[in-house]
Protein backbone atom coordinates (compact mmCIF):
# COMPACT_ATOMS: atom_id res chain seq x y z
CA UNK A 1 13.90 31.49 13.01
CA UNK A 2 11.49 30.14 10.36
CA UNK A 3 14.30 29.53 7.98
CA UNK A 4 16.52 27.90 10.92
CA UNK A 5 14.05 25.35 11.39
CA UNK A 6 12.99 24.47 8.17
CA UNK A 7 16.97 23.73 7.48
CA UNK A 8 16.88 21.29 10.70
CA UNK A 9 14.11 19.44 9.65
CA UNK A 10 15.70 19.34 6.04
CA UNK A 11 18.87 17.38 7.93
CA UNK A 12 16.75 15.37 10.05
CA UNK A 13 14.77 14.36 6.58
CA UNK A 14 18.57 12.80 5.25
CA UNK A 15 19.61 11.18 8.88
CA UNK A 16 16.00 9.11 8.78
CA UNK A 17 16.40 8.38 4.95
CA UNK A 18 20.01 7.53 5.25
CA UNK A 19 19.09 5.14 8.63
CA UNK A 20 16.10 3.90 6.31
CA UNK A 21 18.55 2.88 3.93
CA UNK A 22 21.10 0.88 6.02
CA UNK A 23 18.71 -0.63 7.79
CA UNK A 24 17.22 -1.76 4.38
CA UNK A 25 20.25 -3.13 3.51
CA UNK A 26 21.42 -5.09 6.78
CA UNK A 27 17.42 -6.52 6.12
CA UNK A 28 18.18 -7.80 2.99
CA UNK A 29 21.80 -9.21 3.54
CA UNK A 30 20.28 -11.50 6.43
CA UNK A 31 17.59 -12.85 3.99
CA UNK A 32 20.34 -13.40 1.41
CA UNK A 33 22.25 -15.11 4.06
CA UNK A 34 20.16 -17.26 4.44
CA UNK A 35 19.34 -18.19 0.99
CA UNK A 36 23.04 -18.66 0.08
CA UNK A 37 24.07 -19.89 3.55
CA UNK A 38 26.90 -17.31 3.87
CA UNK A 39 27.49 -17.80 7.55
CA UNK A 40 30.23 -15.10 7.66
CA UNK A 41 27.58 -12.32 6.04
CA UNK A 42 25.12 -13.37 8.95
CA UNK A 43 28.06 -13.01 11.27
CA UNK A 44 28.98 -9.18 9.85
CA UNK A 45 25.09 -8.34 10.26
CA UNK A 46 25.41 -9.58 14.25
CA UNK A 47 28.74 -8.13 14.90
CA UNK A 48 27.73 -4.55 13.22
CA UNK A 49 23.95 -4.23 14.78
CA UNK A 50 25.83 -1.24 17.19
CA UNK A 51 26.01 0.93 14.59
CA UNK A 52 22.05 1.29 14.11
CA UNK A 53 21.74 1.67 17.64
CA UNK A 54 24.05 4.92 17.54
CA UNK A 55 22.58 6.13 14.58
CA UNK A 56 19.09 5.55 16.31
CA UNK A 57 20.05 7.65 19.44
CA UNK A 58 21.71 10.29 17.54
CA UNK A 59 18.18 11.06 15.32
CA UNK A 60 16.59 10.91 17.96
CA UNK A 61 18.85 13.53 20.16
CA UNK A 62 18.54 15.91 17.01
CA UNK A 63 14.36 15.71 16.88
CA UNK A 64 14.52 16.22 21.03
CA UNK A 65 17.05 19.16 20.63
CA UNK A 66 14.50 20.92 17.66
CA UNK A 67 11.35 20.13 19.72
CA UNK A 68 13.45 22.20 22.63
CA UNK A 69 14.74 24.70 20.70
CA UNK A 70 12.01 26.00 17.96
CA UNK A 71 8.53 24.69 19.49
CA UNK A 72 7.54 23.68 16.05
CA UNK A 73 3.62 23.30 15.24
CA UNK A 74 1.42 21.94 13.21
CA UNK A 75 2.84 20.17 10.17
CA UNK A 76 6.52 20.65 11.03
CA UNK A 77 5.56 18.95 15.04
CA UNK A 78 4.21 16.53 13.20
CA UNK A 79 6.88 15.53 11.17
CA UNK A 80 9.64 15.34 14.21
CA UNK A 81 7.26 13.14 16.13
CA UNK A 82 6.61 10.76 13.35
CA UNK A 83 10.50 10.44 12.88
CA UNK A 84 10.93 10.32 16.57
CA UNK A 85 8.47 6.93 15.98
CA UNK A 86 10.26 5.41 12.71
CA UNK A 87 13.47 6.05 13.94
CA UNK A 88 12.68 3.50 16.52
CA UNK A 89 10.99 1.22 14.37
CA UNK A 90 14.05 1.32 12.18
CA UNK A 91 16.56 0.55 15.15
CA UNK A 92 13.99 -2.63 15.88
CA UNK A 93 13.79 -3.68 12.40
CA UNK A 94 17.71 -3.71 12.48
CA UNK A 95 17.97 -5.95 15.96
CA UNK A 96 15.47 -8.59 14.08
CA UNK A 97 17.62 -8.50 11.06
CA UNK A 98 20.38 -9.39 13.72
CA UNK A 99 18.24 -12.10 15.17
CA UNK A 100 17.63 -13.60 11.88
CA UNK A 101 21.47 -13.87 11.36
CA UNK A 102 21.73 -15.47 14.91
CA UNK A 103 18.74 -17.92 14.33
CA UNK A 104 20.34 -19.16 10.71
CA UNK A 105 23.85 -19.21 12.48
CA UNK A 106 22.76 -21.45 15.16
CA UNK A 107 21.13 -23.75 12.88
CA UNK A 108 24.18 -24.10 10.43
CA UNK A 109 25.99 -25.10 13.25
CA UNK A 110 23.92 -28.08 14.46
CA UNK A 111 24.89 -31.43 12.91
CA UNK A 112 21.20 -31.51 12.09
CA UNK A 113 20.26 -29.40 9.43
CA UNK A 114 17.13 -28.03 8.80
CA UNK A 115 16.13 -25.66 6.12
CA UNK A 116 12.93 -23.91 5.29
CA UNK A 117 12.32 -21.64 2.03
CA UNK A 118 11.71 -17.50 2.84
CA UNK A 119 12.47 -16.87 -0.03
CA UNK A 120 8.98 -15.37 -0.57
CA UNK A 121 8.14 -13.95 2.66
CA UNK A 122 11.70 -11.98 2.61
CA UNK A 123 10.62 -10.46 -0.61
CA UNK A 124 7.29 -9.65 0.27
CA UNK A 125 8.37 -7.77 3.70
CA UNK A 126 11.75 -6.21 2.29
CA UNK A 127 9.32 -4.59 -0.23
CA UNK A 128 7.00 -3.42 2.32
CA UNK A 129 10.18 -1.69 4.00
CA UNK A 130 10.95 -0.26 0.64
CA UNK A 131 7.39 1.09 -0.13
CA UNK A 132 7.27 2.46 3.60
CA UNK A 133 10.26 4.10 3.12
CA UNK A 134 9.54 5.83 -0.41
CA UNK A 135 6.07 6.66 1.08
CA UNK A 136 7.72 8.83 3.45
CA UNK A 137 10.09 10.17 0.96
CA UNK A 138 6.83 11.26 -1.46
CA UNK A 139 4.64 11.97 0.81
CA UNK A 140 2.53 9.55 -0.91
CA UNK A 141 -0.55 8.46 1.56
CA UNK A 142 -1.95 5.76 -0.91
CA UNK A 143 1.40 3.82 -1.09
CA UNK A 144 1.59 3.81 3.06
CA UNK A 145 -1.93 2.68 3.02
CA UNK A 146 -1.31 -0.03 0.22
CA UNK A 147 2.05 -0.91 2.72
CA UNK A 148 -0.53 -1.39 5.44
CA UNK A 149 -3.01 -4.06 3.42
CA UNK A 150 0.01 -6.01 2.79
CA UNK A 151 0.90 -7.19 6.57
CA UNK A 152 -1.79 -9.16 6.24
CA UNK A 153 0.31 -11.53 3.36
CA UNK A 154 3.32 -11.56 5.58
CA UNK A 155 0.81 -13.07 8.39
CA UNK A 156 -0.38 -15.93 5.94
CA UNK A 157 3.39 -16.56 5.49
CA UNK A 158 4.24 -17.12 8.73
CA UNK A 159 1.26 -19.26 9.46
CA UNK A 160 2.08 -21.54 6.45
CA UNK A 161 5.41 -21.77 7.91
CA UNK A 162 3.80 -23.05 10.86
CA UNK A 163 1.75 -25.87 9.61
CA UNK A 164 4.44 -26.54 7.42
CA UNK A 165 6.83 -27.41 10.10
CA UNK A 166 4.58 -28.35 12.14
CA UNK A 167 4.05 -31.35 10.02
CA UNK A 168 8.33 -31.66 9.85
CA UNK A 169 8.43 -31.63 13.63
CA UNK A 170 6.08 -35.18 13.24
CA UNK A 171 7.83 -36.70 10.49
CA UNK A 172 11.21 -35.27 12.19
CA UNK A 173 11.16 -35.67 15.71
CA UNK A 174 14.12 -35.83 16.32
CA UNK A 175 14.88 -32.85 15.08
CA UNK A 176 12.01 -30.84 16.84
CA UNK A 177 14.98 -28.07 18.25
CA UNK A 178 16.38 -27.19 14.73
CA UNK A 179 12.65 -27.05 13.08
CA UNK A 180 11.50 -24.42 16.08
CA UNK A 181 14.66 -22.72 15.51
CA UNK A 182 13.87 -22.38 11.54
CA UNK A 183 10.02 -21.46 12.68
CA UNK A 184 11.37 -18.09 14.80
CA UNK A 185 12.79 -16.73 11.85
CA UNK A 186 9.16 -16.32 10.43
CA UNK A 187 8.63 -15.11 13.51
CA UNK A 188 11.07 -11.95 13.76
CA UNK A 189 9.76 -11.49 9.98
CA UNK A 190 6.29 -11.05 10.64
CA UNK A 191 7.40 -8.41 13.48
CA UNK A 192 9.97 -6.62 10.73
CA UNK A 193 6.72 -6.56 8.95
CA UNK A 194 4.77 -5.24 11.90
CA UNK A 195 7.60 -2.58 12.40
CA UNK A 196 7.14 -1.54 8.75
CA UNK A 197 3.65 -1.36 9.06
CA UNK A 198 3.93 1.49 11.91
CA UNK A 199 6.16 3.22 10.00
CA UNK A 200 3.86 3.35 6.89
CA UNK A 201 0.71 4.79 9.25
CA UNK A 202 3.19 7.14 10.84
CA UNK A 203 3.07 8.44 7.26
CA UNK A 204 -0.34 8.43 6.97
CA UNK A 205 -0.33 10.43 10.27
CA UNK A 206 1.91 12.72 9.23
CA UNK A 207 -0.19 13.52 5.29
CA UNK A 208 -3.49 13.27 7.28
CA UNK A 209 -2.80 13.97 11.06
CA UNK A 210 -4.95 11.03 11.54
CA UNK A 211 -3.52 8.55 13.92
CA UNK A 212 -5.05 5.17 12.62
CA UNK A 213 -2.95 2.52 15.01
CA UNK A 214 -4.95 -0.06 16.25
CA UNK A 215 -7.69 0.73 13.93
């Protein structure tokens, strides 16, 4: 039975990975749509978002049906209810890649254009993701805890991006809907680098089976 469950968990290892890594993706296309103003790659990101969600519900079916079947303890319990937690995080990662799409889509079709740099703050969080990701992959507690003292850089993004516009909503009035529209995407970015955050303490929960949310 031993054997049985350690091949489960091995599968459920490749499903998270493999979500990781199209979620990664999907992440990064919407920042490079933006960049490059490819309104038909924002577009694909928006019409494809389903496909996280079934990949989300099907991970999360397999950890439910191992929990029922094998009682697992200690580090193996662990394990399926940290993936039970990034699996979710994933699948909300994914919708605020698809809100980014929608937020750069709506503003490339206004007549009044408005265009702010995230160049930087894309970067910085799509390399959190990556570091969160390859944390859980090596089991390596000091990169999820280096993942965690980075959120606080994607914060001071999105409040530059605030004063910033701020100052473009007084010198722009007039164009005070397509600057707050800009503003949310440094919104959903800071919470894609909240989302990453969890995922890199549910690795630290899972190497220390201390649960340090909050603290």
């Amino acid at each position: 039975m031993a054997s049985h469950l350690q091949k489960e968990i091995e599968k459920i290892k490749k499903e998270i990975l493999s979500l990781g890594a199209m979620v990664e993706d999907r992440f990064k296309k919407a920042v490079y749509a933006i960049k490059t103003e490819d309104l038909k790659l924002a577009q694909t990101i928006i019409d494809t978002d389903f496909e996280v969600d079934e990949r989300e519900i099907e991970v999360e079916e397999e950890c439910l049906k191992i929990l029922a079947l094998y009682q697992p303890v200690a580090m193996d319990l662990r394990f399926l209810v940290a993936v039970v937690k990034i699996n979710n995080d994933l699948e909300r990662i994914a919708d605020y890649a698809a809100n980014i799409s929608k937020r750069f889509k709506a503003s490339s079709e206004n007549p009044n254009k408005f265009r702010y740099d995230y160049t930087a703050m894309g970067e910085q969080t799509a390399k959190m993701l990556r570091m969160s990701l390859d944390a859980l992959v090596k089991m390596d507690v000091d990169m999820a805890y280096e993942v965690r003292d980075m959120d606080s850089d994607v914060n001071i993004m999105r409040n530059d991006a605030y004063d910033s516009m701020k100052e473009d909503i007084q010198k722009h009035p007039e164009m005070v809907g397509e600057i707050i529209n800009m503003y949310l995407i440094s919104r959903h970015l800071e919470r894609i680098g909240d989302h990453t955050t969890n995922i890199a303490e549910e690795v630290i929960y899972l190497i220390e089976g201390e649960i340090i949310r909050h603290t």
